[in-house]
N, C-alpha and C. Protein backbone atom coordinates (compact mmCIF):
# COMPACT_ATOMS: atom_id res chain seq x y z
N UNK A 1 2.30 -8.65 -15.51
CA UNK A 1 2.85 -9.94 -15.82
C UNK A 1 3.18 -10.66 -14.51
N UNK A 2 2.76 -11.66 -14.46
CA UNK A 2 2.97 -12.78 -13.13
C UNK A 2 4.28 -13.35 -13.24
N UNK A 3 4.97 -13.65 -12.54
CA UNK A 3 6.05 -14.89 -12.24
C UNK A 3 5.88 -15.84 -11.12
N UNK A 4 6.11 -17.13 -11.56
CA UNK A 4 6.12 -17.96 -10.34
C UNK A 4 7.39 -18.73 -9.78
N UNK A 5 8.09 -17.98 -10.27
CA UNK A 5 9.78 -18.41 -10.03
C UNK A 5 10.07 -18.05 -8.20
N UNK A 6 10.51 -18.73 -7.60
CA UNK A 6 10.57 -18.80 -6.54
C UNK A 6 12.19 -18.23 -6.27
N UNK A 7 12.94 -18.15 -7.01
CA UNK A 7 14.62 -17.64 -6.84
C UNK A 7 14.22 -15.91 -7.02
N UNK A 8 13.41 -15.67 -7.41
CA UNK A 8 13.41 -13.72 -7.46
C UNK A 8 13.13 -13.41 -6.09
N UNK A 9 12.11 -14.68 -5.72
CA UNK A 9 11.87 -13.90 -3.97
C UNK A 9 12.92 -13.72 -3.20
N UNK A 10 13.92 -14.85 -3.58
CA UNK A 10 15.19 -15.31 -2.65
C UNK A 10 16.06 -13.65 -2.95
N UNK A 11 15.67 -12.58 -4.10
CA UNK A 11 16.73 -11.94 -3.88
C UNK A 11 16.05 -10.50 -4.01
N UNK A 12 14.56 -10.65 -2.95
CA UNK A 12 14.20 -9.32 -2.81
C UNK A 12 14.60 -8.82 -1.42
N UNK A 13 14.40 -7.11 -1.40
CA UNK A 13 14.94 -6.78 0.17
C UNK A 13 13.16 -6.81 0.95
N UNK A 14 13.08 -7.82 1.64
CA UNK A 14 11.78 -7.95 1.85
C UNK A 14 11.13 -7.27 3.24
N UNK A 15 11.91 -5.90 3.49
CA UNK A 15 11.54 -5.25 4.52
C UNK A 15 11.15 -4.32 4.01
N UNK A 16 11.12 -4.05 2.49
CA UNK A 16 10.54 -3.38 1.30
C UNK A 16 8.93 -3.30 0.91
N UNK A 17 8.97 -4.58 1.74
CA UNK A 17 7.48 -5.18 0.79
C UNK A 17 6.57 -5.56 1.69
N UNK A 18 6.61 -5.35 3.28
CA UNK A 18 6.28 -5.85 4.36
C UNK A 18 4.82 -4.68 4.14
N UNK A 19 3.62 -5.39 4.66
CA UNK A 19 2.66 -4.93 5.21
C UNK A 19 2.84 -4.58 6.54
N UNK A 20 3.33 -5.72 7.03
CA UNK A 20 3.01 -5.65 8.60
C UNK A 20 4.19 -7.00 9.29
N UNK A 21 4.63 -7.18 10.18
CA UNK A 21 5.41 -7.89 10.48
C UNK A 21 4.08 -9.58 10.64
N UNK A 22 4.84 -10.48 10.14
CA UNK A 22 3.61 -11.32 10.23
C UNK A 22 4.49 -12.36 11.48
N UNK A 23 3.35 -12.99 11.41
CA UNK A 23 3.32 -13.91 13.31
C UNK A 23 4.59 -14.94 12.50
N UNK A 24 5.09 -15.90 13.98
CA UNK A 24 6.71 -16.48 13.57
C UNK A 24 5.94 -17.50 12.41
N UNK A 25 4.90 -18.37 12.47
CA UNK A 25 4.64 -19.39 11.51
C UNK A 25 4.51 -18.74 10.34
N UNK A 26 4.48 -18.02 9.95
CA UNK A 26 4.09 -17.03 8.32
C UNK A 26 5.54 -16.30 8.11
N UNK A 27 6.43 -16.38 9.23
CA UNK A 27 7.50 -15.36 8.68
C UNK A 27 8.24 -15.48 7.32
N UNK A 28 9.17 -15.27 6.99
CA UNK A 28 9.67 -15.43 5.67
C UNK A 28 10.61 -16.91 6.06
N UNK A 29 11.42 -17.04 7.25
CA UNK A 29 12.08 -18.44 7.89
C UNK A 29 11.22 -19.24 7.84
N UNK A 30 9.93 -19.25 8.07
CA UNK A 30 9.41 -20.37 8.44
C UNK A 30 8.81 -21.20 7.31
N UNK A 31 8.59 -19.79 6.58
CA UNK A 31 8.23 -20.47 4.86
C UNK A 31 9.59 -21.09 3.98
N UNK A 32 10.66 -20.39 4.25
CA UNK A 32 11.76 -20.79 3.23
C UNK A 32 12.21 -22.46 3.98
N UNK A 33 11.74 -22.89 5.47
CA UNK A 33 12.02 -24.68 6.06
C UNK A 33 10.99 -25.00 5.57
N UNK A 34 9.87 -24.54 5.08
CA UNK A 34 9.17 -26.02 4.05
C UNK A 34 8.59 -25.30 2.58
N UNK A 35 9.74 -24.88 2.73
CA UNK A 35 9.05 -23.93 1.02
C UNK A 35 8.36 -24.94 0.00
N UNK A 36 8.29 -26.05 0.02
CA UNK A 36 8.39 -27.25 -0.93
C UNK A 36 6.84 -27.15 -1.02
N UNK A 37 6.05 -26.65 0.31
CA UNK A 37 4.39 -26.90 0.67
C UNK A 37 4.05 -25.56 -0.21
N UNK A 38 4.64 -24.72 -0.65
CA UNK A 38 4.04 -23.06 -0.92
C UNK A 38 4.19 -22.85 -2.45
N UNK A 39 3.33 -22.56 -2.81
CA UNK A 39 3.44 -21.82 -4.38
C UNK A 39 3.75 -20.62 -3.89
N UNK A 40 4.76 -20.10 -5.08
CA UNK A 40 5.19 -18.48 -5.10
C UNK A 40 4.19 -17.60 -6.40
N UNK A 41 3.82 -16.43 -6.27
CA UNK A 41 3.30 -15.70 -7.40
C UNK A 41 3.71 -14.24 -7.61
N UNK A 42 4.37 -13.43 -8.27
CA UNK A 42 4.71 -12.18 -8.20
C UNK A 42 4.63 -11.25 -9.36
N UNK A 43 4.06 -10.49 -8.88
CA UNK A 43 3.65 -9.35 -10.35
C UNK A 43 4.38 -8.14 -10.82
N UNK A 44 5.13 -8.12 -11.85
CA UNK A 44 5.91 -7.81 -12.44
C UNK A 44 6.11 -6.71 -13.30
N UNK A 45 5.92 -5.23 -12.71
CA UNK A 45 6.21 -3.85 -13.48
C UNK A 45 6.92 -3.23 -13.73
N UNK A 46 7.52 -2.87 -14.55
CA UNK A 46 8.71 -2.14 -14.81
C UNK A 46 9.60 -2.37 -14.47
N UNK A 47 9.84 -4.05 -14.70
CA UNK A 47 11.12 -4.92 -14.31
C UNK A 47 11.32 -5.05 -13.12
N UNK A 48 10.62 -4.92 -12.27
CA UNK A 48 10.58 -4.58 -10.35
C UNK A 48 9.31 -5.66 -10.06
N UNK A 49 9.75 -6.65 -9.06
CA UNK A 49 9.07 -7.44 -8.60
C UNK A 49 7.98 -6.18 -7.63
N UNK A 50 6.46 -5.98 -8.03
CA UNK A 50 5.44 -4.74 -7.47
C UNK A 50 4.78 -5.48 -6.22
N UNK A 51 4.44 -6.81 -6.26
CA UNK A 51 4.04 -7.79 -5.34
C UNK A 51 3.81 -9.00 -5.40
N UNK A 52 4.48 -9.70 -3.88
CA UNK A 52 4.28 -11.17 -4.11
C UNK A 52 3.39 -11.62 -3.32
N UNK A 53 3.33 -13.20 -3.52
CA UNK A 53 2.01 -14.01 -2.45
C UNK A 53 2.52 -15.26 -1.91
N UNK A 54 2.54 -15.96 -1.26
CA UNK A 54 2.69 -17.64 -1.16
C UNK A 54 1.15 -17.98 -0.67
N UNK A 55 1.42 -19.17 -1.08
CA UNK A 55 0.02 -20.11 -0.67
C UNK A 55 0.25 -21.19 -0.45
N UNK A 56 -0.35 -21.68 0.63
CA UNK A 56 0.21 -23.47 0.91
C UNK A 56 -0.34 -24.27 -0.20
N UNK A 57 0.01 -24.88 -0.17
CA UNK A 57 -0.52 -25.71 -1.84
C UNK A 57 -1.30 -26.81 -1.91
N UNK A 58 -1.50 -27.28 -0.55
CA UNK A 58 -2.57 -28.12 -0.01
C UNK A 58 -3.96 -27.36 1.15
N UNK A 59 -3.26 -26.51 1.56
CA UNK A 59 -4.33 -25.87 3.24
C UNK A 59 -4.82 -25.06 2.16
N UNK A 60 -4.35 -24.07 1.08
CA UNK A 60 -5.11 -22.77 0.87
C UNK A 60 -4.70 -21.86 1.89
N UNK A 61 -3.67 -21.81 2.45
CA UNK A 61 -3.43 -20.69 3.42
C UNK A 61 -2.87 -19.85 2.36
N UNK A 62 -2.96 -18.82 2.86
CA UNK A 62 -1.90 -17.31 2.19
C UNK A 62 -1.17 -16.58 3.60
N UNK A 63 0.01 -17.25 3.54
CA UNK A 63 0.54 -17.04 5.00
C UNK A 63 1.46 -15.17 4.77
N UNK A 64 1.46 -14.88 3.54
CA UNK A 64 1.95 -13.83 2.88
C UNK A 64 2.25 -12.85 2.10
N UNK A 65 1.74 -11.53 2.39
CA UNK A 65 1.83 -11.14 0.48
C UNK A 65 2.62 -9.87 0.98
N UNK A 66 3.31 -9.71 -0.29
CA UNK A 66 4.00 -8.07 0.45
C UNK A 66 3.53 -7.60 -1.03
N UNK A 67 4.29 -6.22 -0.58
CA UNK A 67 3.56 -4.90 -1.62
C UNK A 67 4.80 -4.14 -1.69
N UNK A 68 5.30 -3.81 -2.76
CA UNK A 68 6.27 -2.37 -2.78
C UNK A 68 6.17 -1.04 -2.31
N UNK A 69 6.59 -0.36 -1.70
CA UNK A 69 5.61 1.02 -1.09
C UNK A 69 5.14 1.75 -2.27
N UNK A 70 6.04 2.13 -3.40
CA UNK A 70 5.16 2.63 -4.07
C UNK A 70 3.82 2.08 -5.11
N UNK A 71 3.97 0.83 -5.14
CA UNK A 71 2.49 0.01 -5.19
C UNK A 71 0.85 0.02 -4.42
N UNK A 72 1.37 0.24 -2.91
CA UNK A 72 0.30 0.28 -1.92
C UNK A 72 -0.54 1.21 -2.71
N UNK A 73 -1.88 0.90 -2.19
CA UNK A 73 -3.49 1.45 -2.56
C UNK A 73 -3.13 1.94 -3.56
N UNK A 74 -3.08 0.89 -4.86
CA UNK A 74 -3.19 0.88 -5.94
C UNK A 74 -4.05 -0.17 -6.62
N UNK A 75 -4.70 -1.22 -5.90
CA UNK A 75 -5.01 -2.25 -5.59
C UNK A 75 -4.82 -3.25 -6.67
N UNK A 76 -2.95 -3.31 -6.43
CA UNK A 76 -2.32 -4.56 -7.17
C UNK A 76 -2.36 -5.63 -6.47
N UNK A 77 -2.92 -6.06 -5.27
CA UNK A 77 -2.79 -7.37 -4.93
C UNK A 77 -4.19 -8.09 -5.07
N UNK A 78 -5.08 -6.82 -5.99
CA UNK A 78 -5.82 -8.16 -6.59
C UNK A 78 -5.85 -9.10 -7.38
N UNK A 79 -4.99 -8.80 -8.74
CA UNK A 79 -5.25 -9.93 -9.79
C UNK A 79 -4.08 -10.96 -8.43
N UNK A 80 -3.09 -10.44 -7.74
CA UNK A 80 -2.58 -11.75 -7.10
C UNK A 80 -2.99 -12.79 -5.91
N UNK A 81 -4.07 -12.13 -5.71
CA UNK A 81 -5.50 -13.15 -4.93
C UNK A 81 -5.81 -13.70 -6.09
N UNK A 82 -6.24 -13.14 -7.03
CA UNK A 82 -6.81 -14.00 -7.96
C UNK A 82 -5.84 -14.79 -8.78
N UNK A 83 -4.52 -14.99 -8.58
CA UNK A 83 -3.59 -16.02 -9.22
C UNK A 83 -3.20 -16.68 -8.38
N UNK A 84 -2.97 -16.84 -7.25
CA UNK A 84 -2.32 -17.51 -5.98
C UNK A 84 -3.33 -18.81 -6.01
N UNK A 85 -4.74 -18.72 -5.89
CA UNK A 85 -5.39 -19.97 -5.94
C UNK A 85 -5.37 -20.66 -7.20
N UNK A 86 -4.80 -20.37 -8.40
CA UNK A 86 -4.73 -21.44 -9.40
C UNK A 86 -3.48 -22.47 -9.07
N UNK A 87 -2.82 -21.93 -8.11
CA UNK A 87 -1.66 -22.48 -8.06
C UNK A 87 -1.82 -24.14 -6.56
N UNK A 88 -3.03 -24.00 -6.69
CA UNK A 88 -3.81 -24.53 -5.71
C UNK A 88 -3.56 -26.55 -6.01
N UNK A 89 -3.32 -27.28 -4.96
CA UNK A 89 -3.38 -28.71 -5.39
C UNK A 89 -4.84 -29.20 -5.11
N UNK A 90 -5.23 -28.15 -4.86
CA UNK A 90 -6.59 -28.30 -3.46
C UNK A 90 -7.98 -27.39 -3.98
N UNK A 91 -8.65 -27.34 -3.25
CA UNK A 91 -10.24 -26.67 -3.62
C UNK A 91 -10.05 -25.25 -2.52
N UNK A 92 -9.27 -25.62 -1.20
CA UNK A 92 -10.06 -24.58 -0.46
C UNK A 92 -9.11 -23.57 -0.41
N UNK A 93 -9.73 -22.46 -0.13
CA UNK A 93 -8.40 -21.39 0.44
C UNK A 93 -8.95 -20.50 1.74
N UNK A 94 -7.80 -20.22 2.00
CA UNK A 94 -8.01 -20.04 3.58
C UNK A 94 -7.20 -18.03 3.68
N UNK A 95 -7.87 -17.19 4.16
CA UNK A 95 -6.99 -16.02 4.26
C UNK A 95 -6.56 -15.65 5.96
């Protein structure tokens, strides 16, 4: 199950969900000063946010996705590639 509520992100521990530390323009600060540009998408198991995405909502960037550890190589962040661009104002997307 997807959510696109943007207040669940606000209250995950997101050092939980980190792939990899991402560069300062993608960090989680830099998205929450223009959050207004980003769709949120997060997939939803056993009442536990399993993984989220943002996407700029005009560029098609995906400046972010985290994963729960016990999610990794399970390959749940595909249906959320494949939901992040509906959330699209735009045609292109950019990874």
């Amino acid at each position: 199950m997807f959510t696109h509520d943007i207040s669940v992100w606000k209250q995950l521990q997101l050092a939980n969900y980190n792939l990899f530390e991402p560069a300062w323009q993608n960090s989680s600060a830099s998205i929450k000063n223009v959050i207004s540009y980003y769709a949120f998408s997060a997939i939803i198991k056993n009442n536990t946010i399993a993984a989220f995405g943002f996407i700029h909502k005009n560029k098609g960037d995906i400046p972010q996705i985290g994963i729960l550890e016990e999610h990794k190589n399970t390959r749940i962040e595909e249906p959320l590639i494949t939901d992040l661009p509906n959330l699209l104002q735009t045609k292109k997307l950019y990874f």
